[in-house]
C-alpha atoms as a PDB file:
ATOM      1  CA  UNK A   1     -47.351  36.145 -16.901  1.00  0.00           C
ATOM      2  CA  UNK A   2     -48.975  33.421 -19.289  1.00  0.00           C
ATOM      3  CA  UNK A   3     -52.041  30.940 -18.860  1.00  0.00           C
ATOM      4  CA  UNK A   4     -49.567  27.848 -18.599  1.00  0.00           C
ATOM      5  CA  UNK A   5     -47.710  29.652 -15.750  1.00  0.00           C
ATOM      6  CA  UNK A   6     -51.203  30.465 -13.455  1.00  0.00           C
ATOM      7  CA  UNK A   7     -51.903  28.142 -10.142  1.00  0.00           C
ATOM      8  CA  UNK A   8     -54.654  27.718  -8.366  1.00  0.00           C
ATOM      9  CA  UNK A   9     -54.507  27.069  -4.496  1.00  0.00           C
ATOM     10  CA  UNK A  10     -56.075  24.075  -3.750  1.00  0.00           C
ATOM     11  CA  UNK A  11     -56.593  22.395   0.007  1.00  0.00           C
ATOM     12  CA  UNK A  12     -57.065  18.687   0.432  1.00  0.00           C
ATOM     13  CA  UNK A  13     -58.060  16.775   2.935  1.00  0.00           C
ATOM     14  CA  UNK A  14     -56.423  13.347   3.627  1.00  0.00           C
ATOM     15  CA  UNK A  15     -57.810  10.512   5.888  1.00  0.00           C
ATOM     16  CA  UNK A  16     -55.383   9.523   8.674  1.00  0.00           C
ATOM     17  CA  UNK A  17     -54.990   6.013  10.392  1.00  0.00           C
ATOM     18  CA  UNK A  18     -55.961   8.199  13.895  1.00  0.00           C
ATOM     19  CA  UNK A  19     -59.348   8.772  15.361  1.00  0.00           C
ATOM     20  CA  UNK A  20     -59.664  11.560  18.527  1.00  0.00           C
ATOM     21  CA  UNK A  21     -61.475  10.877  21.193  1.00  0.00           C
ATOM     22  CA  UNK A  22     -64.985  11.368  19.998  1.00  0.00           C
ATOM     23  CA  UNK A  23     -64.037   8.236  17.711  1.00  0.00           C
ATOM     24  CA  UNK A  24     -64.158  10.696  14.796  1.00  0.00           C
ATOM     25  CA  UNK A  25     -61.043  10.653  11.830  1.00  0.00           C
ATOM     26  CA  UNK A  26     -58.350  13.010  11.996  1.00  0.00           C
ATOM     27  CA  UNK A  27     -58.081  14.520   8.305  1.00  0.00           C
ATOM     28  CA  UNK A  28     -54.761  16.437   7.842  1.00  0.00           C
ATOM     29  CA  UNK A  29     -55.063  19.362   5.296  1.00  0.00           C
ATOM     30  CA  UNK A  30     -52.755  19.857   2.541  1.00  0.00           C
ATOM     31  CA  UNK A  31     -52.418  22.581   0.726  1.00  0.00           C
ATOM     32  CA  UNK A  32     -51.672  22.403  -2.971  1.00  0.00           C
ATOM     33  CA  UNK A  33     -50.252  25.227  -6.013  1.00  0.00           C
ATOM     34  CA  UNK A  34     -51.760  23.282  -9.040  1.00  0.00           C
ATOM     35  CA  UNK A  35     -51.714  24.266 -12.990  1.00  0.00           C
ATOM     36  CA  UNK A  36     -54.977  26.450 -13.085  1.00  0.00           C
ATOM     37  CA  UNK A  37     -57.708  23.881 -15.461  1.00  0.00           C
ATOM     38  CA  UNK A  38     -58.285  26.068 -17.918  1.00  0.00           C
ATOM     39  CA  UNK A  39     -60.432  23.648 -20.025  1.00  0.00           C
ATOM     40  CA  UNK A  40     -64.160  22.608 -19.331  1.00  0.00           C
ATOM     41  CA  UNK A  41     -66.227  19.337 -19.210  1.00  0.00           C
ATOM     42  CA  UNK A  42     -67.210  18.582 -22.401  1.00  0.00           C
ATOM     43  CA  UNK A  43     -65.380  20.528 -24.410  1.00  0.00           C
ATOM     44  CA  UNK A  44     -63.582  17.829 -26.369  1.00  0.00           C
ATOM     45  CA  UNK A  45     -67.353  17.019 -28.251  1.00  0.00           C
ATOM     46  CA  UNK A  46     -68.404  20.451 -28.113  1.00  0.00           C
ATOM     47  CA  UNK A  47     -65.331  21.091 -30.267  1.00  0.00           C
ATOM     48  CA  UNK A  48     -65.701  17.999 -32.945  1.00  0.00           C
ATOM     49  CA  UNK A  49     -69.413  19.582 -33.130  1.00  0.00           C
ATOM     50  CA  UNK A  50     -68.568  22.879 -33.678  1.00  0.00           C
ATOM     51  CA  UNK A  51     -66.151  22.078 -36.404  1.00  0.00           C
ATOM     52  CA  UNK A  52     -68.768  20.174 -38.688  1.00  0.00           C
ATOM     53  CA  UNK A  53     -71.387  23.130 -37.635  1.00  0.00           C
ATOM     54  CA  UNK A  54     -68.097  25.384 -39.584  1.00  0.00           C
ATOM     55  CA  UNK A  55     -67.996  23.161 -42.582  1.00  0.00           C
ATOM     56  CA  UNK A  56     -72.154  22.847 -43.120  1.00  0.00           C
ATOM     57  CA  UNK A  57     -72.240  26.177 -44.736  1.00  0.00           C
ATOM     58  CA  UNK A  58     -69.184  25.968 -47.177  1.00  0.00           C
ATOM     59  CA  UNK A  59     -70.251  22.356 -47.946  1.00  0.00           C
ATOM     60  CA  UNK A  60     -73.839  24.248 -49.217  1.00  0.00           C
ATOM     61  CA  UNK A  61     -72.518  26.447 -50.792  1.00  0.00           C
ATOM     62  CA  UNK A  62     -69.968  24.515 -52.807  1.00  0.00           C
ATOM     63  CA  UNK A  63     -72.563  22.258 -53.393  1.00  0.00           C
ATOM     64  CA  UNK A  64     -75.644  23.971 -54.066  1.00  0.00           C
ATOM     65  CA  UNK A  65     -74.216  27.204 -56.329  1.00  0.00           C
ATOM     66  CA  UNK A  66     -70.986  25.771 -57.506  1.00  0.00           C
ATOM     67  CA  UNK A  67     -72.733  22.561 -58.365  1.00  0.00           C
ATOM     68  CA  UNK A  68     -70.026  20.806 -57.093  1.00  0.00           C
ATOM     69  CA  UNK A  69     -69.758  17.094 -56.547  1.00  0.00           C
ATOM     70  CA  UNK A  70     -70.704  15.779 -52.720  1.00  0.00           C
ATOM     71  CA  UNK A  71     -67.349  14.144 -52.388  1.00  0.00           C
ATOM     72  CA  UNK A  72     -65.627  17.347 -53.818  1.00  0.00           C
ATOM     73  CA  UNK A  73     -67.513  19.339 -51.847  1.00  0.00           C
ATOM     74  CA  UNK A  74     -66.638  17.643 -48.426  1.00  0.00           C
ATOM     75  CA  UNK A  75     -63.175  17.757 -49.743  1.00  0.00           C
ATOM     76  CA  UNK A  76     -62.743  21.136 -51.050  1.00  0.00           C
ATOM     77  CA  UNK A  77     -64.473  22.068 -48.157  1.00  0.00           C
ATOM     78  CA  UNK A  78     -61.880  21.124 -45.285  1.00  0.00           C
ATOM     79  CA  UNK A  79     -59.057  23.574 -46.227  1.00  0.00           C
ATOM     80  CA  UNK A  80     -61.489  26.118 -46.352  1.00  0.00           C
ATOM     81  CA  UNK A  81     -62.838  26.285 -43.314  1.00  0.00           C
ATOM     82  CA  UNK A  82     -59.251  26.183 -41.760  1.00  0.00           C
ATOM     83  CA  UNK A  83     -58.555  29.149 -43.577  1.00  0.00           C
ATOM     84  CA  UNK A  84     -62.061  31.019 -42.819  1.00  0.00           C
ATOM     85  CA  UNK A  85     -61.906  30.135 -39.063  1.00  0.00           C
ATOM     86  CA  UNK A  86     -58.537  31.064 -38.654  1.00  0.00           C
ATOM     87  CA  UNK A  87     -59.203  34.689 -40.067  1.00  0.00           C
ATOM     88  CA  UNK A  88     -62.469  34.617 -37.732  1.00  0.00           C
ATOM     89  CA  UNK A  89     -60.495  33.284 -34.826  1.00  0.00           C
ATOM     90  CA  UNK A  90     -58.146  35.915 -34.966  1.00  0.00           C
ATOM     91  CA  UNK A  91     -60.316  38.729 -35.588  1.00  0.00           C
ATOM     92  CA  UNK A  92     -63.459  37.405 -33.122  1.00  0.00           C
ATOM     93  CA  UNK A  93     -62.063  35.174 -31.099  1.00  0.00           C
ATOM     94  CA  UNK A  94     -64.491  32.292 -32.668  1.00  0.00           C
ATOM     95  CA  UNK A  95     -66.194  31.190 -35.239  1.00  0.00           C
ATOM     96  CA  UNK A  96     -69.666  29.999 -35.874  1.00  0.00           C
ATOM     97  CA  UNK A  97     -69.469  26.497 -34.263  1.00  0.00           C
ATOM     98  CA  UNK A  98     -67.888  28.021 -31.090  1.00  0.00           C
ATOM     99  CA  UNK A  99     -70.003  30.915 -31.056  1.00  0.00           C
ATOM    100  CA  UNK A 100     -73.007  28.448 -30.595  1.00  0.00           C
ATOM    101  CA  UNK A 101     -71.728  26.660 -27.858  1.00  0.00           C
ATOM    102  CA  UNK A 102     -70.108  29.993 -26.430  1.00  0.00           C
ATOM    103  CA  UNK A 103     -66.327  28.924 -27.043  1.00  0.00           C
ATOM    104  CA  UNK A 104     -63.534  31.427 -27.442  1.00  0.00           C
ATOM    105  CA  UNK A 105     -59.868  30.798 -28.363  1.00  0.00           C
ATOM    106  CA  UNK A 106     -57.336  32.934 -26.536  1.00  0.00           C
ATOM    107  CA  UNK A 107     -53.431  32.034 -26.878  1.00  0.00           C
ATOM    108  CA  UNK A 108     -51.036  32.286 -23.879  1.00  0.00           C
ATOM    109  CA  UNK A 109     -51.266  35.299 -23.152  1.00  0.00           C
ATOM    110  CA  UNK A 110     -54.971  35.812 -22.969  1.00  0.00           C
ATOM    111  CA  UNK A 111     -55.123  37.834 -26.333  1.00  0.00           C
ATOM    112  CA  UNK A 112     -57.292  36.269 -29.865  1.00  0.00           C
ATOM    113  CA  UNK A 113     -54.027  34.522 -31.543  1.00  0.00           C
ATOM    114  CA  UNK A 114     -52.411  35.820 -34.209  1.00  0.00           C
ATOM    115  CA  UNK A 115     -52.835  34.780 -37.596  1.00  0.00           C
ATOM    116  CA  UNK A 116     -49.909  32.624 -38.096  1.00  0.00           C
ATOM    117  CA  UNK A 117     -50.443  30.201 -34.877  1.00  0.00           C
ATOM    118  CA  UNK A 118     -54.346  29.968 -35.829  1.00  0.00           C
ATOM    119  CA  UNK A 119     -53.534  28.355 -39.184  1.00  0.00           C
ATOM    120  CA  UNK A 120     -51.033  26.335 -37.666  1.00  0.00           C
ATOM    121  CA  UNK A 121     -53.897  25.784 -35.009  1.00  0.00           C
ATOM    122  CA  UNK A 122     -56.797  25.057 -37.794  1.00  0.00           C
ATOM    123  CA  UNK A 123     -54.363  22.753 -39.867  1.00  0.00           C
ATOM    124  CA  UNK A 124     -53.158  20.764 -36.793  1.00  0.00           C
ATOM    125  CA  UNK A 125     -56.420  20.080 -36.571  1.00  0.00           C
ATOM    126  CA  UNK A 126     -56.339  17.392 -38.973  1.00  0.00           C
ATOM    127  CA  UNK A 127     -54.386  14.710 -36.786  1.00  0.00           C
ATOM    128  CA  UNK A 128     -56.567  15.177 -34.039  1.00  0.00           C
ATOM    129  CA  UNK A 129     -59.051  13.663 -35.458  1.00  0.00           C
ATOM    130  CA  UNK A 130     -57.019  10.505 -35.361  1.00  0.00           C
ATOM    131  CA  UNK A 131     -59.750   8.080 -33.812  1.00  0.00           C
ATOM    132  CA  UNK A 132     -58.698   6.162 -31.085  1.00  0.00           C
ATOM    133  CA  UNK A 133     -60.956   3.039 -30.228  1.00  0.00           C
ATOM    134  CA  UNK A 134     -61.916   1.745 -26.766  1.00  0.00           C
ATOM    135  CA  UNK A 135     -64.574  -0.671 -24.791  1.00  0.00           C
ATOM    136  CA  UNK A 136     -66.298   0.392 -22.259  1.00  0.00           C
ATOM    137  CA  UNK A 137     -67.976  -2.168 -19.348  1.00  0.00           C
ATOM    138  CA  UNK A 138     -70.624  -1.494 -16.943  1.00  0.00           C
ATOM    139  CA  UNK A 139     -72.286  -3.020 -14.825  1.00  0.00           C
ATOM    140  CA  UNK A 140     -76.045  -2.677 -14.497  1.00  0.00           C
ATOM    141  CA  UNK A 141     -79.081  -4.056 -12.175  1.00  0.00           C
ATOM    142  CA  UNK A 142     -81.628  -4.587 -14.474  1.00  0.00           C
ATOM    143  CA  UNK A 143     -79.312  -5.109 -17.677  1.00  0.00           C
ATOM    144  CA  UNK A 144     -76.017  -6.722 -16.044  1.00  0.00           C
ATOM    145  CA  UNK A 145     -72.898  -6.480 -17.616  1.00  0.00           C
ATOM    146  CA  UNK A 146     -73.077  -4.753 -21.228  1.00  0.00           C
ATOM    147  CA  UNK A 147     -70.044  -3.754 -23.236  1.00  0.00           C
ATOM    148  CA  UNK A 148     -69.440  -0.604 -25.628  1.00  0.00           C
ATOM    149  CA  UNK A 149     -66.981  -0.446 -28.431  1.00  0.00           C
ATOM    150  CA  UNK A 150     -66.237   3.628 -28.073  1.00  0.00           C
ATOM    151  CA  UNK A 151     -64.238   5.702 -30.564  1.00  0.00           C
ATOM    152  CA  UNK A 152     -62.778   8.764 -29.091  1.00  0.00           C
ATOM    153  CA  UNK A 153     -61.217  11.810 -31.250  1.00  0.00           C
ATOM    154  CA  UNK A 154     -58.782  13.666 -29.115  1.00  0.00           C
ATOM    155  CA  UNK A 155     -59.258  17.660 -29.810  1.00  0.00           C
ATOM    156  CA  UNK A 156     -56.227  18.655 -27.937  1.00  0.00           C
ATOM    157  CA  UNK A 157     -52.828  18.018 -29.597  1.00  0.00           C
ATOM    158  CA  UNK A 158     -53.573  21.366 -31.915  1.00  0.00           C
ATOM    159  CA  UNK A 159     -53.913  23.725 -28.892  1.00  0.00           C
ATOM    160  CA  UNK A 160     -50.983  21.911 -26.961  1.00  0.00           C
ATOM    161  CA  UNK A 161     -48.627  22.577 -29.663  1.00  0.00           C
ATOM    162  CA  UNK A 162     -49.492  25.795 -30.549  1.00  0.00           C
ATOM    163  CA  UNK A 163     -49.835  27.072 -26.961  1.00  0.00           C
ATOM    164  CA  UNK A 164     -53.556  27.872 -27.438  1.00  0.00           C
ATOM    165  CA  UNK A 165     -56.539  27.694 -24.984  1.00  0.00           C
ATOM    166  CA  UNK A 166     -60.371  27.020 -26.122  1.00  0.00           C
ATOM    167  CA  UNK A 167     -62.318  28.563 -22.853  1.00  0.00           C
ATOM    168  CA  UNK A 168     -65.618  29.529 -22.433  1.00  0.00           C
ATOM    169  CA  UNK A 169     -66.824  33.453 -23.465  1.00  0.00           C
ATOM    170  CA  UNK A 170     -67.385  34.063 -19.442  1.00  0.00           C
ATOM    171  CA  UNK A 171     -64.294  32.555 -18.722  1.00  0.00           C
ATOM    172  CA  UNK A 172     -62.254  35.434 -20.875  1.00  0.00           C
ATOM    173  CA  UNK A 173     -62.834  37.872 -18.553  1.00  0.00           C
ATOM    174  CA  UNK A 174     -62.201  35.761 -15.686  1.00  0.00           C
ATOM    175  CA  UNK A 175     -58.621  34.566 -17.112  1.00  0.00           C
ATOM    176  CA  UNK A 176     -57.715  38.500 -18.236  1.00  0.00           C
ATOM    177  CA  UNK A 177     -58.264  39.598 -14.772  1.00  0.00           C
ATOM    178  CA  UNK A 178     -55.704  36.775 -13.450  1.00  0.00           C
ATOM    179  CA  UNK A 179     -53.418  37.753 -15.212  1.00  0.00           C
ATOM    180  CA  UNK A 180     -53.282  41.490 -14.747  1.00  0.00           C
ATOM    181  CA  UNK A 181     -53.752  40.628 -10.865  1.00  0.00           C
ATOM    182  CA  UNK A 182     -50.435  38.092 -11.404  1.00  0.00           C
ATOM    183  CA  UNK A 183     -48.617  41.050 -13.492  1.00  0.00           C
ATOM    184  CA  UNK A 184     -49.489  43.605 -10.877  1.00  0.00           C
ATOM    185  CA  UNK A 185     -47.946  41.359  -8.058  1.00  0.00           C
ATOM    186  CA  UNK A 186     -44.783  40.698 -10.076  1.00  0.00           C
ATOM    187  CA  UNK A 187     -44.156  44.656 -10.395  1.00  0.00           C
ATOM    188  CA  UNK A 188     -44.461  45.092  -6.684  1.00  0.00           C
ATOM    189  CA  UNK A 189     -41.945  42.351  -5.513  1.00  0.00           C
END
């Protein structure tokens, strides 16, 4: 059993056109088997944050004792902390960034990924931060209509493609458990 094959029973309840005689709606209940959410609210800037929080202390370093350059600092400094957090990732689970906002990255099976898909993972990384731009309206009492220009840098296509999962540290557990319950129920059929 893997984390893209877990479902999560979910009931709805739907409106009908009928009323019963109290005058009150009739809701039918549907029950749904949806993809289990294995991502959080907020993760996307948690991420972007957590990657510059990786690359402050190279960039000092680089700059401060190697008396590098800021602009080859910055630069030398982006293949390095793909390199650094994927050995972290695979050995801890994290690395500093996500360990300050509690983030862990677990692969498909619920295990730290190997080294291989978390530099595939870390380099990936690049293209997500492929802005793409947006504006925003809303519409406000005392201010009335006001309009945002919003850039947006997607942090997902890395994980997607590499079949990895950034979840919170509580959430490890949580997601283990699942699947040994799911394994356990596959060996008794």
């Amino acid at each position: 059993m893997k984390i893209s094959e877990l479902k999560e029973r979910k009931i709805v309840r739907r409106a009908t056109r009928n009323f019963d005689f109290e005058g009150k709606r009739i809701y039918n209940e549907l029950e749904y088997d949806l993809p289990y959410k294995v991502d959080f609210y907020g993760s996307n800037q948690k991420r972007q944050v957590a990657k510059f929080i990786d690359m402050i202390p190279l960039f000092l370093v680089l700059y401060f004792i190697f008396h590098l350059p800021i602009i080859y600092s910055f630069i030398v400094t982006i293949p390095l902390v793909m390199i650094f957090g994927s050995i972290t990732e695979t050995r801890w689970g994290t690395t500093l960034g996500k360990k300050l906002f509690k983030m862990k990255v677990i692969d498909d099976d619920g295990n730290y990924p190997e080294i291989s898909k978390s530099l595939k993972r870390n380099f990936l990384c690049l293209a997500n931060f492929y802005p793409s731009f947006s504006e925003r309206t809303i519409k406000d009492v005392a201010f009335g209509t006001r309009t945002f220009f919003e850039t947006r840098l997607s942090m997902f296509m890395n994980n997607k493609l590499c079949k990895t999962y950034i979840v919170k540290e509580s959430q490890v557990w949580e997601l283990r458990k699942m699947l040994d319950q799911n394994v356990l129920k596959q060996k008794n059929l």
